[in-house]
C-alpha atoms as a PDB file:
ATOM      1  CA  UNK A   1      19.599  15.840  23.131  1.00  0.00           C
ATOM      2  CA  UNK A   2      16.697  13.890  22.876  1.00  0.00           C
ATOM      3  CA  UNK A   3      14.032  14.978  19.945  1.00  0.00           C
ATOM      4  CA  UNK A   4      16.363  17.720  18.655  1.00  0.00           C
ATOM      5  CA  UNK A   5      16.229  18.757  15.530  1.00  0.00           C
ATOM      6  CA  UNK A   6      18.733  19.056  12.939  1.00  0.00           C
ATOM      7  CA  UNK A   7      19.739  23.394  12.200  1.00  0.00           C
ATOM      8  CA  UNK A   8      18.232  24.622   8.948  1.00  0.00           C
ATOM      9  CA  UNK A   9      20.183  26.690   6.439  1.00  0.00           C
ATOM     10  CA  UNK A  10      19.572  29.954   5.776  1.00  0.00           C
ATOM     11  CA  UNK A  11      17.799  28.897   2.375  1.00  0.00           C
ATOM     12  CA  UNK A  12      15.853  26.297   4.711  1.00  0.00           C
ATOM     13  CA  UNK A  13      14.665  29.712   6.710  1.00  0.00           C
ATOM     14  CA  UNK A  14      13.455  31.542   4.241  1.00  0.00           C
ATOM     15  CA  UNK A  15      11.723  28.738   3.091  1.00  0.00           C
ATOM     16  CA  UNK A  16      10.844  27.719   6.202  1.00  0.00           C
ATOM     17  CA  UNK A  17       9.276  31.668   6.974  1.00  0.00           C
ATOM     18  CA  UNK A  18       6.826  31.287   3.506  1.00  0.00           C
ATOM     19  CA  UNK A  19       5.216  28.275   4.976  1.00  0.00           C
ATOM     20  CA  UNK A  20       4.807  29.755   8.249  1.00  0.00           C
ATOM     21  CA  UNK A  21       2.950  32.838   6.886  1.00  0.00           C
ATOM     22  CA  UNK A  22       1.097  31.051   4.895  1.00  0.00           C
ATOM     23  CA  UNK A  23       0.675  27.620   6.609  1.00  0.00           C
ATOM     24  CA  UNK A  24       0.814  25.684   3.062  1.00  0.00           C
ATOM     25  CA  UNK A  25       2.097  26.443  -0.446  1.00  0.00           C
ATOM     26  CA  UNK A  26       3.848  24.618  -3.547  1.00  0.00           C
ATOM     27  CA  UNK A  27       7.189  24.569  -4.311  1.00  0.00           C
ATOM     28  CA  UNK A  28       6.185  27.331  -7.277  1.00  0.00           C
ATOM     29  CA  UNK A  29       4.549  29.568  -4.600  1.00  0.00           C
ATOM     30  CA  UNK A  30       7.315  29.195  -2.222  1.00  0.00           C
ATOM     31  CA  UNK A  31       9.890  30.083  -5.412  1.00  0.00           C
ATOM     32  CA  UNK A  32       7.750  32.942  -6.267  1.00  0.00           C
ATOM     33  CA  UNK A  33       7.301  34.496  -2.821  1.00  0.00           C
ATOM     34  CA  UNK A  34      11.349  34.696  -2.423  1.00  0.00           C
ATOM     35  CA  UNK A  35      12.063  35.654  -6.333  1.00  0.00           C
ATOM     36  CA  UNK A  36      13.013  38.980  -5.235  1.00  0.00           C
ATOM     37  CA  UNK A  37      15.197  38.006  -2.078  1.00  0.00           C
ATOM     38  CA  UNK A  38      16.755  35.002  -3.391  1.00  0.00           C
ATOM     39  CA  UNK A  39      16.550  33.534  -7.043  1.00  0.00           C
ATOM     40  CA  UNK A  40      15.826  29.939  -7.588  1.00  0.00           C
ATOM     41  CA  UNK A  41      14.598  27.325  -9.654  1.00  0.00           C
ATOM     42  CA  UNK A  42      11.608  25.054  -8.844  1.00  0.00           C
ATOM     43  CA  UNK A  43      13.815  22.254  -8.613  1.00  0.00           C
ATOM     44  CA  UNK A  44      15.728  23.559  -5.779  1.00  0.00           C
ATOM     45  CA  UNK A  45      12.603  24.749  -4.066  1.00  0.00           C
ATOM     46  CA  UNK A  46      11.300  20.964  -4.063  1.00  0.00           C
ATOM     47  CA  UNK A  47      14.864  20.066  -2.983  1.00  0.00           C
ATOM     48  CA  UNK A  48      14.840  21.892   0.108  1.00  0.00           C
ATOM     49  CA  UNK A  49      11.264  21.571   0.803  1.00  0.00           C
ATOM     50  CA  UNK A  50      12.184  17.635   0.581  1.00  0.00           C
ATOM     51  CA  UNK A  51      15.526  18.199   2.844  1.00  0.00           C
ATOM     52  CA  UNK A  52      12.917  20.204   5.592  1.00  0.00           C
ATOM     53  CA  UNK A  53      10.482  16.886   5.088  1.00  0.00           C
ATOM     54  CA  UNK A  54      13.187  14.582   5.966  1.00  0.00           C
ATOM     55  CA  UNK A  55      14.067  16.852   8.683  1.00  0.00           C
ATOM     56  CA  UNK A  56      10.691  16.528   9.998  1.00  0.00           C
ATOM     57  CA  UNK A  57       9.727  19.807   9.759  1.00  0.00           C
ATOM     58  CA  UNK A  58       7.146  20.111   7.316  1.00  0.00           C
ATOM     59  CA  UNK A  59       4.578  17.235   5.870  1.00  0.00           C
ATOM     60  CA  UNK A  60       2.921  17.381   2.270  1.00  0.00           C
ATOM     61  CA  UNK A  61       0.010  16.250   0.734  1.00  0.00           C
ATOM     62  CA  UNK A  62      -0.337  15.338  -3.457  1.00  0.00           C
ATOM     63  CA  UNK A  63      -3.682  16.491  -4.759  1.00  0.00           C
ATOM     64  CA  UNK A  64      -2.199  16.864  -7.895  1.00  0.00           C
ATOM     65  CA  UNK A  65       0.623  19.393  -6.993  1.00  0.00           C
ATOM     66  CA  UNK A  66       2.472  18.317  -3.615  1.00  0.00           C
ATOM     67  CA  UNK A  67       1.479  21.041  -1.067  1.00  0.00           C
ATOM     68  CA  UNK A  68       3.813  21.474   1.990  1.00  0.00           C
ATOM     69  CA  UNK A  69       3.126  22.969   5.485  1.00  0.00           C
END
């Protein structure tokens, strides 16, 4: 199918449901927001908000922290 994109991961979804709510955060907001559904480092926030980049789903801009939405 032409322009289709690729499924997200539930871990992409929840991610994916912070930045619709609040149209841009940081990989440390995002982590915060979904400490008490789903523990996880920083690291693995940036990882899967690079994963939904390269997935084309969300841009980001560096201004001295890289915000997504």
């Amino acid at each position: 199918m032409f322009g289709a994109r690729k499924t997200l991961s539930n871990l992409e979804q929840l991610v994916m449901g912070v930045l619709w709510e609040r149209k841009e955060a940081t990989a440390e907001e995002i982590r915060q927001t979904l400490a008490e559904r789903h523990f996880m480092k920083e690291s693995t926030a940036r990882t899967i908000l690079r994963r939904l980049e390269e997935k084309g789903y969300v841009t980001h801009t560096t201004e001295g922290l890289r915000v997504y939405g």
